[in-house]
N, C-alpha and C. Protein backbone atom coordinates (compact mmCIF):
# COMPACT_ATOMS: atom_id res chain seq x y z
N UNK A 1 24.30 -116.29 -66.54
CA UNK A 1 25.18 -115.99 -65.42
C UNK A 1 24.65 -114.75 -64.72
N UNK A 2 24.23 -115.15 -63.32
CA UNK A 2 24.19 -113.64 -62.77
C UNK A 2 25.15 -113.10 -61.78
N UNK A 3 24.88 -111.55 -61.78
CA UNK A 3 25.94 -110.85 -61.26
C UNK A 3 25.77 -111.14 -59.46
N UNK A 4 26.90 -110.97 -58.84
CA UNK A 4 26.92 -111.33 -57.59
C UNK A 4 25.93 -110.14 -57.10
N UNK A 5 26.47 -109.10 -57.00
CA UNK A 5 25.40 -107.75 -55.99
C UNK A 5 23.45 -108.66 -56.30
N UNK A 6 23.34 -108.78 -57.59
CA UNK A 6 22.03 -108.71 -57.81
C UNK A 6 21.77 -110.23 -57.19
N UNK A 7 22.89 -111.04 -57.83
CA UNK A 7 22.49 -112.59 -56.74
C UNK A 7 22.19 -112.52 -55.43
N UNK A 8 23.09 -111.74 -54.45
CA UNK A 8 23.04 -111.78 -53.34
C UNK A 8 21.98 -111.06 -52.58
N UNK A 9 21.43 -109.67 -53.24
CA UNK A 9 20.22 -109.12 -52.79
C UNK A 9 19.44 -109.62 -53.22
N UNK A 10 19.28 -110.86 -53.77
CA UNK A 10 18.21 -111.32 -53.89
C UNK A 10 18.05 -112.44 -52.71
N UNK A 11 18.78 -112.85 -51.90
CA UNK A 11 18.47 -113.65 -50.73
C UNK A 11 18.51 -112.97 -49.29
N UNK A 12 18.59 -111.48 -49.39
CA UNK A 12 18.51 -111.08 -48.31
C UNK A 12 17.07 -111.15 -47.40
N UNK A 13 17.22 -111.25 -46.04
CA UNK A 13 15.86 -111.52 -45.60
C UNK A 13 14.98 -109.97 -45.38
N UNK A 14 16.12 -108.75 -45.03
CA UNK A 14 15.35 -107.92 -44.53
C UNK A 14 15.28 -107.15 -46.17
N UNK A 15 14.55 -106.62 -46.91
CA UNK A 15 14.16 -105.86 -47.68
C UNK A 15 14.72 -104.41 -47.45
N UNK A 16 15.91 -103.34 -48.63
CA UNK A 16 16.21 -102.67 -48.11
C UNK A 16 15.36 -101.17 -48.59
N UNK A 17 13.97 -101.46 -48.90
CA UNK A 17 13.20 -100.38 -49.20
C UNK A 17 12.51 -99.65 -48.20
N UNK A 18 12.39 -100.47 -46.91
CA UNK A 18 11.86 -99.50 -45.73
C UNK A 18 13.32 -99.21 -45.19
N UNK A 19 14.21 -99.53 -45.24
CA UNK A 19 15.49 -99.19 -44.82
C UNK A 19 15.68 -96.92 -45.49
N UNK A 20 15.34 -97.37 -46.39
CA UNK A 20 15.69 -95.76 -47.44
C UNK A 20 14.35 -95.18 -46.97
N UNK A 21 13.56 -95.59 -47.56
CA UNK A 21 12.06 -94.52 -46.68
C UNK A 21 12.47 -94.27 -45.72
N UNK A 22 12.66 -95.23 -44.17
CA UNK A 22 13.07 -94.52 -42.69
C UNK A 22 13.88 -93.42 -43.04
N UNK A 23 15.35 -93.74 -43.34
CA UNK A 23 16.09 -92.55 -43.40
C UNK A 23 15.75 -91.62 -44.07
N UNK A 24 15.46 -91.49 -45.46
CA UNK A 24 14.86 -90.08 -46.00
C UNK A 24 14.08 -89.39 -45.06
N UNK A 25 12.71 -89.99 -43.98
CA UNK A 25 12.45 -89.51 -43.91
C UNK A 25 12.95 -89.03 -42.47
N UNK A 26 13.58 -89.64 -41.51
CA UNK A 26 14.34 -89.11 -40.79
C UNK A 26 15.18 -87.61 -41.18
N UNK A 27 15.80 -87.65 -42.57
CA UNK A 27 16.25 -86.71 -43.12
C UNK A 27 15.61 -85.75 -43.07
N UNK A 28 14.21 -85.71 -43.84
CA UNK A 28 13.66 -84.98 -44.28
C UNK A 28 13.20 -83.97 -42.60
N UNK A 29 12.87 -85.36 -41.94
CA UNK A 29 12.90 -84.22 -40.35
C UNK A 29 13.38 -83.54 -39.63
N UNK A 30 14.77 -84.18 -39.71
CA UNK A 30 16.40 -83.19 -39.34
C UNK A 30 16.72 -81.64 -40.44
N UNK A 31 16.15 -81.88 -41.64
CA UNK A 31 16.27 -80.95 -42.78
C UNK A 31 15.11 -79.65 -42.04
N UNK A 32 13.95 -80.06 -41.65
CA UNK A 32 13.22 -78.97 -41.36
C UNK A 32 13.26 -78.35 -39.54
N UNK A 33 14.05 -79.46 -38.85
CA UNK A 33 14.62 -78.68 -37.80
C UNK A 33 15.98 -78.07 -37.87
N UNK A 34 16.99 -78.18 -39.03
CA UNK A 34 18.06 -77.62 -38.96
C UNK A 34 17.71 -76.05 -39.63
N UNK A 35 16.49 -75.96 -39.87
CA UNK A 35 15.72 -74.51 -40.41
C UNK A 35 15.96 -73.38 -39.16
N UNK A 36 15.58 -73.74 -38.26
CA UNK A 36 15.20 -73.44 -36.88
C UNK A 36 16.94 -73.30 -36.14
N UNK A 37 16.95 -74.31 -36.05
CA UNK A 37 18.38 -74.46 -35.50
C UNK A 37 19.93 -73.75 -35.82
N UNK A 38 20.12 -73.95 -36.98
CA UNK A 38 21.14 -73.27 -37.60
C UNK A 38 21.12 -72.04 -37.16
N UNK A 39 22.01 -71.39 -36.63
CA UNK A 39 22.34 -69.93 -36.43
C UNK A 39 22.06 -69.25 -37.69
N UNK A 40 21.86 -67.71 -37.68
CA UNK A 40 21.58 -66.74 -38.56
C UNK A 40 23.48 -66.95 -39.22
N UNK A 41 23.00 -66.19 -40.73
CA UNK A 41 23.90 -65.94 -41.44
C UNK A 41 24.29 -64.57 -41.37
N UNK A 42 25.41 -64.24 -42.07
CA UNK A 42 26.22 -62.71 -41.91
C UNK A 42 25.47 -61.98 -42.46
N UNK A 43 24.61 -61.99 -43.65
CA UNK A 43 24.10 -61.67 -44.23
C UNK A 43 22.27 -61.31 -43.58
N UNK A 44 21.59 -62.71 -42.92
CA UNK A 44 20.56 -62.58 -41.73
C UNK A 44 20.72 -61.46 -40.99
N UNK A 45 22.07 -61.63 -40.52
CA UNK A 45 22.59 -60.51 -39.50
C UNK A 45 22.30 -59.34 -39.53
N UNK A 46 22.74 -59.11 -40.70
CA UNK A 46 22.73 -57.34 -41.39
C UNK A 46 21.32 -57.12 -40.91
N UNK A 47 20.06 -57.97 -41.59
CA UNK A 47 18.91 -57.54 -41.89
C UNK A 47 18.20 -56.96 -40.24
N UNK A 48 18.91 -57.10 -39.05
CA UNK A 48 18.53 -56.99 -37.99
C UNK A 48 19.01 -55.35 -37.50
N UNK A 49 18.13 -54.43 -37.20
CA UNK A 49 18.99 -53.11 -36.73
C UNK A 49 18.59 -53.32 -35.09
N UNK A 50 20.10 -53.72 -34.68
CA UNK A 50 20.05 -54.14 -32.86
C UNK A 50 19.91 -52.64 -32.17
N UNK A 51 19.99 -51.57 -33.05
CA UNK A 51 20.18 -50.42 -32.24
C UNK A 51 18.54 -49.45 -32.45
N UNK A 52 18.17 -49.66 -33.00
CA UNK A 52 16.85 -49.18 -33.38
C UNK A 52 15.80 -50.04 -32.16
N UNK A 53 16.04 -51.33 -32.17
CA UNK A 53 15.26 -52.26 -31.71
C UNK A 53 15.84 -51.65 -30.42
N UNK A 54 16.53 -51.50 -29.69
CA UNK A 54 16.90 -51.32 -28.36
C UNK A 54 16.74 -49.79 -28.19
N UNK A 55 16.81 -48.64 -28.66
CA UNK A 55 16.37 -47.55 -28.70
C UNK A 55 14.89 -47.73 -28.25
N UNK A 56 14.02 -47.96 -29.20
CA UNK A 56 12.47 -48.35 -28.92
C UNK A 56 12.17 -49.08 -28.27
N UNK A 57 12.80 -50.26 -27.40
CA UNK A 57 12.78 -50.75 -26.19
C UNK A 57 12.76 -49.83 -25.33
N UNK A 58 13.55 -49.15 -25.08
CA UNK A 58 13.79 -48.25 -24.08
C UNK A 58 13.11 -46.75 -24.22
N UNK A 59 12.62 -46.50 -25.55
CA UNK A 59 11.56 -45.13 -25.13
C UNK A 59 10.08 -45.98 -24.92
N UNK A 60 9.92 -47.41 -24.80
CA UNK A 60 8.61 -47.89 -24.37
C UNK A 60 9.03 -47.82 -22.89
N UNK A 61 10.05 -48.53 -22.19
CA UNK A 61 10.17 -48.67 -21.02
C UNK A 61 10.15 -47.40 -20.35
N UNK A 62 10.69 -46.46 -20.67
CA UNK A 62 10.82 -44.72 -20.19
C UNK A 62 8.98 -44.58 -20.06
N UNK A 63 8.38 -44.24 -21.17
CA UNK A 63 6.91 -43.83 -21.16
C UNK A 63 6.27 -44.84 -20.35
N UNK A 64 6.14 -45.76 -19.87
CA UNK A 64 5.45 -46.63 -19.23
C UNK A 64 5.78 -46.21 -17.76
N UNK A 65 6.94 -46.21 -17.13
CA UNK A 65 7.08 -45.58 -16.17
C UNK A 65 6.87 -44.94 -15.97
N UNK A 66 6.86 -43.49 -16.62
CA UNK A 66 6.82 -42.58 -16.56
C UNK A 66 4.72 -41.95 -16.62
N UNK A 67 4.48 -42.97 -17.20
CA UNK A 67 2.54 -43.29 -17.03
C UNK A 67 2.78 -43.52 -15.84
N UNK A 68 3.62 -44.97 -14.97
CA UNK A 68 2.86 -44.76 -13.81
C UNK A 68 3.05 -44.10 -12.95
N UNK A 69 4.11 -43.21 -12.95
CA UNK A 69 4.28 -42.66 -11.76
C UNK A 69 3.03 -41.09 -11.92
N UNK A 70 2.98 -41.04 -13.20
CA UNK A 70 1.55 -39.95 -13.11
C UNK A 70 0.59 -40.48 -12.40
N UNK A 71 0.13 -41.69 -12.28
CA UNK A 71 -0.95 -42.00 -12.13
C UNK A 71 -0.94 -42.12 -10.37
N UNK A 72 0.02 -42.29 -9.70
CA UNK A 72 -0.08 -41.91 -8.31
C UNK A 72 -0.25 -40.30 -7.65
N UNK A 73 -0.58 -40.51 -6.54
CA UNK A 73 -1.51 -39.22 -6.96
C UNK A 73 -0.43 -37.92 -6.35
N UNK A 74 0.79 -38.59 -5.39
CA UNK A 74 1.58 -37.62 -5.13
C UNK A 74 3.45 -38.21 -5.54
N UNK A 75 3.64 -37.32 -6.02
CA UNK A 75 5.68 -37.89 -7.12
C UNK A 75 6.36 -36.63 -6.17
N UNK A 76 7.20 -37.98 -5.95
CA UNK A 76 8.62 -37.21 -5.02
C UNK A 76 9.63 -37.01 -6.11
N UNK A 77 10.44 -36.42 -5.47
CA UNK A 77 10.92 -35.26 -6.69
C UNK A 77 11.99 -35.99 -7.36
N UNK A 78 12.37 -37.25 -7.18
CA UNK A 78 12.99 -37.96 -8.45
C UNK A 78 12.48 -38.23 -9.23
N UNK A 79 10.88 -39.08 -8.84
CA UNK A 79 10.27 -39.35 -9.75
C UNK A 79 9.36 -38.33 -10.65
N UNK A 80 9.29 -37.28 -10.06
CA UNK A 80 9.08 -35.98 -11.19
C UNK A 80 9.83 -35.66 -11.90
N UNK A 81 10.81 -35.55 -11.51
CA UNK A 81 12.45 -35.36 -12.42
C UNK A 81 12.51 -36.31 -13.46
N UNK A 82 11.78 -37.39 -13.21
CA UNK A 82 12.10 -38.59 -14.19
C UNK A 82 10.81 -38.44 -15.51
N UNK A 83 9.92 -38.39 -14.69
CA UNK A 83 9.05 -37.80 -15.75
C UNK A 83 8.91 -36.35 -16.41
N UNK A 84 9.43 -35.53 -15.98
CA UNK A 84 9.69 -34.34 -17.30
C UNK A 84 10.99 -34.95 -17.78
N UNK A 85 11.80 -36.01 -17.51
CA UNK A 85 12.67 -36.09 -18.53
C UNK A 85 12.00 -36.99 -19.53
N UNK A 86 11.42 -37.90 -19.13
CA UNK A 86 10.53 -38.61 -19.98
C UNK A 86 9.20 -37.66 -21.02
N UNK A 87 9.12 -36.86 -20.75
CA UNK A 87 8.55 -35.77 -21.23
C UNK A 87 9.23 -35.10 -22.05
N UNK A 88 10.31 -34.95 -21.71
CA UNK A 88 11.11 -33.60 -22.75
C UNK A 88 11.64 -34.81 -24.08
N UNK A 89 12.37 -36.19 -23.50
CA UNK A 89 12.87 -37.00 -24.50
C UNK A 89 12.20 -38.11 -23.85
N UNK A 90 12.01 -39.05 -24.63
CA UNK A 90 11.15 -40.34 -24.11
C UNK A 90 12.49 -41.21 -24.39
N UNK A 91 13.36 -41.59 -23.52
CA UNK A 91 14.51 -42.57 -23.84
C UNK A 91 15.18 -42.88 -22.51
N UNK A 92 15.90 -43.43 -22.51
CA UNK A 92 17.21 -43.88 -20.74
C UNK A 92 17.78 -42.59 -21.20
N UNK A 93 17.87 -41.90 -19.75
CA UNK A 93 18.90 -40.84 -20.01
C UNK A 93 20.30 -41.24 -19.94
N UNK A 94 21.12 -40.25 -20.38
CA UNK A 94 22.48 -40.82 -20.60
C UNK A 94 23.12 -40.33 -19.15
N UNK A 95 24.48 -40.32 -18.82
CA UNK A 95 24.97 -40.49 -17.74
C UNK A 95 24.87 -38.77 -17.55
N UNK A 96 25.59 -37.80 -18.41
CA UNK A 96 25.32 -36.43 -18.54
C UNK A 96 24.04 -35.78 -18.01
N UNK A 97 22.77 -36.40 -18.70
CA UNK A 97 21.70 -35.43 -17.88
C UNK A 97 21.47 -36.40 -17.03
N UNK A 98 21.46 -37.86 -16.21
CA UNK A 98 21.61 -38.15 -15.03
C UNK A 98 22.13 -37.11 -13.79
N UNK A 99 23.48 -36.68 -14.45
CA UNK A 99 24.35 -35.91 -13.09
C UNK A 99 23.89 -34.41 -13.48
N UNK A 100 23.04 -34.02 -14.27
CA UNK A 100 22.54 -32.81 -14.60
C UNK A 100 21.11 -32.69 -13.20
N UNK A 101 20.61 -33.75 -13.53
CA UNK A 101 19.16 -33.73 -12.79
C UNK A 101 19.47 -34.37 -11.40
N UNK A 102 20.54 -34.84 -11.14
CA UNK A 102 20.77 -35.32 -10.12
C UNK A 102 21.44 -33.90 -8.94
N UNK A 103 21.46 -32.65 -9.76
CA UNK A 103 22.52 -31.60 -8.73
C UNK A 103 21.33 -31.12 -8.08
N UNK A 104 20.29 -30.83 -8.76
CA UNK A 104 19.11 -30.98 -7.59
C UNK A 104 18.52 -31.37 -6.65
N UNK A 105 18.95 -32.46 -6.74
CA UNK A 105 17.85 -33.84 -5.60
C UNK A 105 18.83 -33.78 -4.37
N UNK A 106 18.53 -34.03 -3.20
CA UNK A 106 19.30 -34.37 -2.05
C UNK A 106 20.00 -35.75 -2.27
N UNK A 107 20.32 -36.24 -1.33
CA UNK A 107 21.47 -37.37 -1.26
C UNK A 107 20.37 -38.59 -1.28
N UNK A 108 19.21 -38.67 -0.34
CA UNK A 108 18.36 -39.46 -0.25
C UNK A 108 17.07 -40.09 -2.00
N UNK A 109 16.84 -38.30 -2.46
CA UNK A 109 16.61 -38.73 -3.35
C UNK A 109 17.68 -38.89 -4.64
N UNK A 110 18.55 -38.74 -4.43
CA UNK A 110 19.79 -39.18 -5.73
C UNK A 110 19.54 -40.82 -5.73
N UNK A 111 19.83 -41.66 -4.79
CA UNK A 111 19.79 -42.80 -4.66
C UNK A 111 18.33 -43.39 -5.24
N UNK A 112 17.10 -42.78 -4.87
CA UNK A 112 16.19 -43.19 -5.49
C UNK A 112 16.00 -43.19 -7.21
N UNK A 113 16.68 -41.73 -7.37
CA UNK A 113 16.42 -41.02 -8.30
C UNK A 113 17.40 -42.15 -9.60
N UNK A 114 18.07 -42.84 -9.07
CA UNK A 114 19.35 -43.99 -9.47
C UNK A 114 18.54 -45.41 -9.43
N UNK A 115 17.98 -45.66 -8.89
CA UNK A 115 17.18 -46.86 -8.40
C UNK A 115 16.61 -46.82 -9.88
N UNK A 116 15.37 -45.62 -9.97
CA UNK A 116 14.64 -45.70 -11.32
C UNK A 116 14.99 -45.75 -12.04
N UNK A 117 16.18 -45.33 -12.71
CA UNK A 117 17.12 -45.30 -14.05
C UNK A 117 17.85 -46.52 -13.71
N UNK A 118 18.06 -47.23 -12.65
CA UNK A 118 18.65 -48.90 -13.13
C UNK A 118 17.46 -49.49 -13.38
N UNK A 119 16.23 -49.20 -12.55
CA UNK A 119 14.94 -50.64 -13.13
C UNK A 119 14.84 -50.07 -14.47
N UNK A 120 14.64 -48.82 -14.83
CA UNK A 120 14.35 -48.96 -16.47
C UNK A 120 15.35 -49.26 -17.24
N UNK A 121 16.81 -49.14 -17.00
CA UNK A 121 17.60 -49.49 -18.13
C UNK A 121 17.62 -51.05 -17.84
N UNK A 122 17.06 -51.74 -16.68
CA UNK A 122 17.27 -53.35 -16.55
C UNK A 122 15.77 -53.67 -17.49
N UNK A 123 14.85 -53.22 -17.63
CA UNK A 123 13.52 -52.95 -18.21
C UNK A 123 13.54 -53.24 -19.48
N UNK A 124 14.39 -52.32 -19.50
CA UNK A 124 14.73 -52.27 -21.39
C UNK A 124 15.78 -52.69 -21.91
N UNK A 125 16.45 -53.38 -21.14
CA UNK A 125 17.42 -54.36 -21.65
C UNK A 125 16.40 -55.74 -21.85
N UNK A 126 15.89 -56.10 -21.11
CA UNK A 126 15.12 -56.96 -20.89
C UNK A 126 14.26 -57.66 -22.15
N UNK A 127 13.86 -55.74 -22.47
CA UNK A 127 12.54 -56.06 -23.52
C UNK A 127 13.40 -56.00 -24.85
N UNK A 128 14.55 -55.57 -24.72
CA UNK A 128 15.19 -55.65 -26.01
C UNK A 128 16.31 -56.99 -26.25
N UNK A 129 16.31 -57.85 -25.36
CA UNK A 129 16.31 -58.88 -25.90
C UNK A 129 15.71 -59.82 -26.23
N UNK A 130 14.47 -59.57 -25.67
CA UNK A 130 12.90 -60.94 -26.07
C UNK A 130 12.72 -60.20 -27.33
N UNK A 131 13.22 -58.91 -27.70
CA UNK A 131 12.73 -58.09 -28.86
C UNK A 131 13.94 -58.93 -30.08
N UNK A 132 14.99 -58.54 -29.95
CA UNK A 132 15.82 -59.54 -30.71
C UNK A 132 15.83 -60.41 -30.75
N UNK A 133 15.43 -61.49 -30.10
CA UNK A 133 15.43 -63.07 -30.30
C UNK A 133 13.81 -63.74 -30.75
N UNK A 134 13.25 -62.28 -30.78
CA UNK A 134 11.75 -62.47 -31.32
C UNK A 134 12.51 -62.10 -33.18
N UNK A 135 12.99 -61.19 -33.09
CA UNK A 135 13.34 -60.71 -34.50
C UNK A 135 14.46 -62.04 -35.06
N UNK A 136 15.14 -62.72 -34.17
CA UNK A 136 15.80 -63.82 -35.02
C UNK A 136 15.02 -65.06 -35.18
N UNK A 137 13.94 -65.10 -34.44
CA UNK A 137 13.10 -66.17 -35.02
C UNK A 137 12.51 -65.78 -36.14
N UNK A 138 11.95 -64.76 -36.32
CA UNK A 138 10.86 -64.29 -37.64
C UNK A 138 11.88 -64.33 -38.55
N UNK A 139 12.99 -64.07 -38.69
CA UNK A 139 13.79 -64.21 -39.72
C UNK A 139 14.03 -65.74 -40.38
N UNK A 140 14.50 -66.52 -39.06
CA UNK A 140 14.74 -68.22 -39.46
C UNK A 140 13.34 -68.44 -40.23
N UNK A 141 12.32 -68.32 -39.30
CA UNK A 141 10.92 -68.58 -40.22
C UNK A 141 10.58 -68.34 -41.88
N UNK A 142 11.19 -67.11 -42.05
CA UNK A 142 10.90 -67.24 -43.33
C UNK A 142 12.22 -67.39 -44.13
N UNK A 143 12.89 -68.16 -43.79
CA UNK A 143 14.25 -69.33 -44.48
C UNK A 143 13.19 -70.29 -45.38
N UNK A 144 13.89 -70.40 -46.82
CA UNK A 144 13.16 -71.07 -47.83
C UNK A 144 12.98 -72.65 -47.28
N UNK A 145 11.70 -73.58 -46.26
CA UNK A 145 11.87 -74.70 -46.60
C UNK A 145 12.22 -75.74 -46.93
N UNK A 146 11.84 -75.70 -48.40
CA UNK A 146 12.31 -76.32 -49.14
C UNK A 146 13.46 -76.71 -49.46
N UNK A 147 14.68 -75.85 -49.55
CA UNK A 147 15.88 -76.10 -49.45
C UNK A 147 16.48 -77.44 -48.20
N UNK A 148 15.91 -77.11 -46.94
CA UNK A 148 16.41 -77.55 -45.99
C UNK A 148 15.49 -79.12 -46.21
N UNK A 149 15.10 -78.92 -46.21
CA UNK A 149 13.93 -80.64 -46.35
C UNK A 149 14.56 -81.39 -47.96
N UNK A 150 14.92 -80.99 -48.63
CA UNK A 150 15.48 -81.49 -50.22
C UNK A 150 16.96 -81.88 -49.40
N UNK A 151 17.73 -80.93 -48.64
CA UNK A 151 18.91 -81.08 -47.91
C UNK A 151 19.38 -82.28 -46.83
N UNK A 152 18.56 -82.43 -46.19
CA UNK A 152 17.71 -83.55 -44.99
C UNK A 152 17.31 -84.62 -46.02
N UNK A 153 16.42 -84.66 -47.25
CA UNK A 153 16.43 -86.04 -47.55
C UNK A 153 17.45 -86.71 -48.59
N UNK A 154 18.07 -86.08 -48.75
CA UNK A 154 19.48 -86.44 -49.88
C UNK A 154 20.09 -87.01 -48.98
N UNK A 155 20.13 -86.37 -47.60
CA UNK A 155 21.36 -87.30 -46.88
C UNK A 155 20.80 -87.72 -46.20
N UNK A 156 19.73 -88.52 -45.92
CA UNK A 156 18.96 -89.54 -45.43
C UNK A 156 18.81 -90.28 -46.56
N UNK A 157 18.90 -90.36 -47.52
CA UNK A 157 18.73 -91.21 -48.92
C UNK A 157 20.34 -91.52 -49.09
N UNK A 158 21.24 -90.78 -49.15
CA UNK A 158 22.38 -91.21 -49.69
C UNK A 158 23.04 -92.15 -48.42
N UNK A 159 22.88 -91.73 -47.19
CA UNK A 159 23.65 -92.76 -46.47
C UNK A 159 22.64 -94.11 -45.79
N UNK A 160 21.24 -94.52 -45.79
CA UNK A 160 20.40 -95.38 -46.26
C UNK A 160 21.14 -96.12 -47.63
N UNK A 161 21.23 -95.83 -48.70
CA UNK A 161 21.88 -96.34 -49.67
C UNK A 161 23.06 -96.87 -49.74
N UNK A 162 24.16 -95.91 -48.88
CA UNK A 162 25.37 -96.66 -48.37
C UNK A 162 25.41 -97.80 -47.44
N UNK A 163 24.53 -97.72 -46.73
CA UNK A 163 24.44 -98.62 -45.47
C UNK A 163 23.78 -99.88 -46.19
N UNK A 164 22.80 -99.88 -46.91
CA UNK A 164 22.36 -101.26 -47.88
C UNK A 164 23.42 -101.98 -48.89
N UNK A 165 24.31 -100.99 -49.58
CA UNK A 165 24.99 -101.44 -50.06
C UNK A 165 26.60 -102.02 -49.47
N UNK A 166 26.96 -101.46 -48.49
CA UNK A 166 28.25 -101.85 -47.91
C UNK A 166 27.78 -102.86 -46.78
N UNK A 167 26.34 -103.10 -46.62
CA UNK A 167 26.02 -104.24 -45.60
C UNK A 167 26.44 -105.62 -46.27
N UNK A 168 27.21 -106.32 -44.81
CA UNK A 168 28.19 -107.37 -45.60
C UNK A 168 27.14 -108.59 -44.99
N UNK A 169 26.06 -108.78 -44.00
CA UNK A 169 25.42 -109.51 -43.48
C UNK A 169 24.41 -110.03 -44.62
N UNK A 170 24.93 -111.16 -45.26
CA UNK A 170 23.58 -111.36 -46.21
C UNK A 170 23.44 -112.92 -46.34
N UNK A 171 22.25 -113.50 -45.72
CA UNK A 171 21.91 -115.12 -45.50
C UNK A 171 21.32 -115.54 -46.84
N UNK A 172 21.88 -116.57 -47.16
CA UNK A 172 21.41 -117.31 -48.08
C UNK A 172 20.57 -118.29 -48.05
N UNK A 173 19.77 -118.24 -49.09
CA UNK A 173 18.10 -119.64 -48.81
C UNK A 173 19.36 -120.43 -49.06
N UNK A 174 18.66 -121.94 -48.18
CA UNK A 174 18.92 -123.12 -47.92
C UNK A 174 18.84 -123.97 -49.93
N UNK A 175 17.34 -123.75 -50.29
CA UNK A 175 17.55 -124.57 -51.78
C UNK A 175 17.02 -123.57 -52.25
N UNK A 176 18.35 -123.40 -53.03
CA UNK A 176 18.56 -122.08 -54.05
C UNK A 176 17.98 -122.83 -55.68
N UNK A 177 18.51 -124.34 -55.65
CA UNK A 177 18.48 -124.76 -57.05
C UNK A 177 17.16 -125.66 -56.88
């Protein structure tokens, strides 16, 4: 006497072993893009200092400006102002020595003198977020693999397996006996 499941997969036409390979390995491909994909953890999080990274954004953006405006051969007096501040501290000045260095300048150069301190703080906002989203990729990157691909093919294997077994479509040969 044989058992029905094993009777009946035995007349099925389609074979359900490339059925489980596809999906595993479908799995296994969703497992190593959900590496990538998945948002950082609370814990990921921590490992990121957003304020360090944006600090040093912004004393690169300060010194770079502050190179070029040396390198022209005559600086109107905001942009001198901007470079001994970049000189004394290499950072965005804060609003305080803004209106400190600003009681000097005329009305014409205040506005300029404002112009430069928005392109660099837009500068270094800029670079400090390609800087953070550079730092949350290097982090996903070195997320263990393995985990995620073992994760991806379990459930490409387990629901492949469900789907063969709860499939109710099953033709029977004509002469069985």
């Amino acid at each position: 006497m044989t058992i029905g499941t094993v009777q009946s997969s035995e007349y099925r036409t389609n074979p359900c072993l490339p059925n489980v390979v596809n999906a595993t390995t479908t799995g296994v491909i969703t497992g190593f893009a959900a590496k990538y994909i998945l948002p950082l953890t609370i814990d990921e999080k921590a490992d990121i200092n957003a304020a360090e990274i944006t600090e040093n954004a912004g004393r690169k953006v300060v010194q770079n400006k502050a190179a070029e405006f040396k390198r022209s051969a005559v600086l109107s007096p905001a942009e001198d102002i901007f470079v001994k501040m970049a000189e004394k501290e290499a950072k965005i000045p804060c609003a305080e020595e803004i209106q400190k260095a600003a009681k000097s300048l005329k009305e014409q150069e205040i506005a300029k003198f404002n112009d430069i301190i928005k392109s660099a703080q837009k500068a270094a906002d800029s670079m400090a977020k390609k800087a953070l989203a550079f730092e949350a990729f290097s982090i996903k990157r070195i997320r263990p693999t393995l985990h995620f691909l073992l994760a991806g093919a379990g459930a490409g294997f387990c629901a492949s397996v469900c789907h063969n077994v709860f499939r109710t479509k099953v033709e029977k040969q004509s002469n069985c006996y």
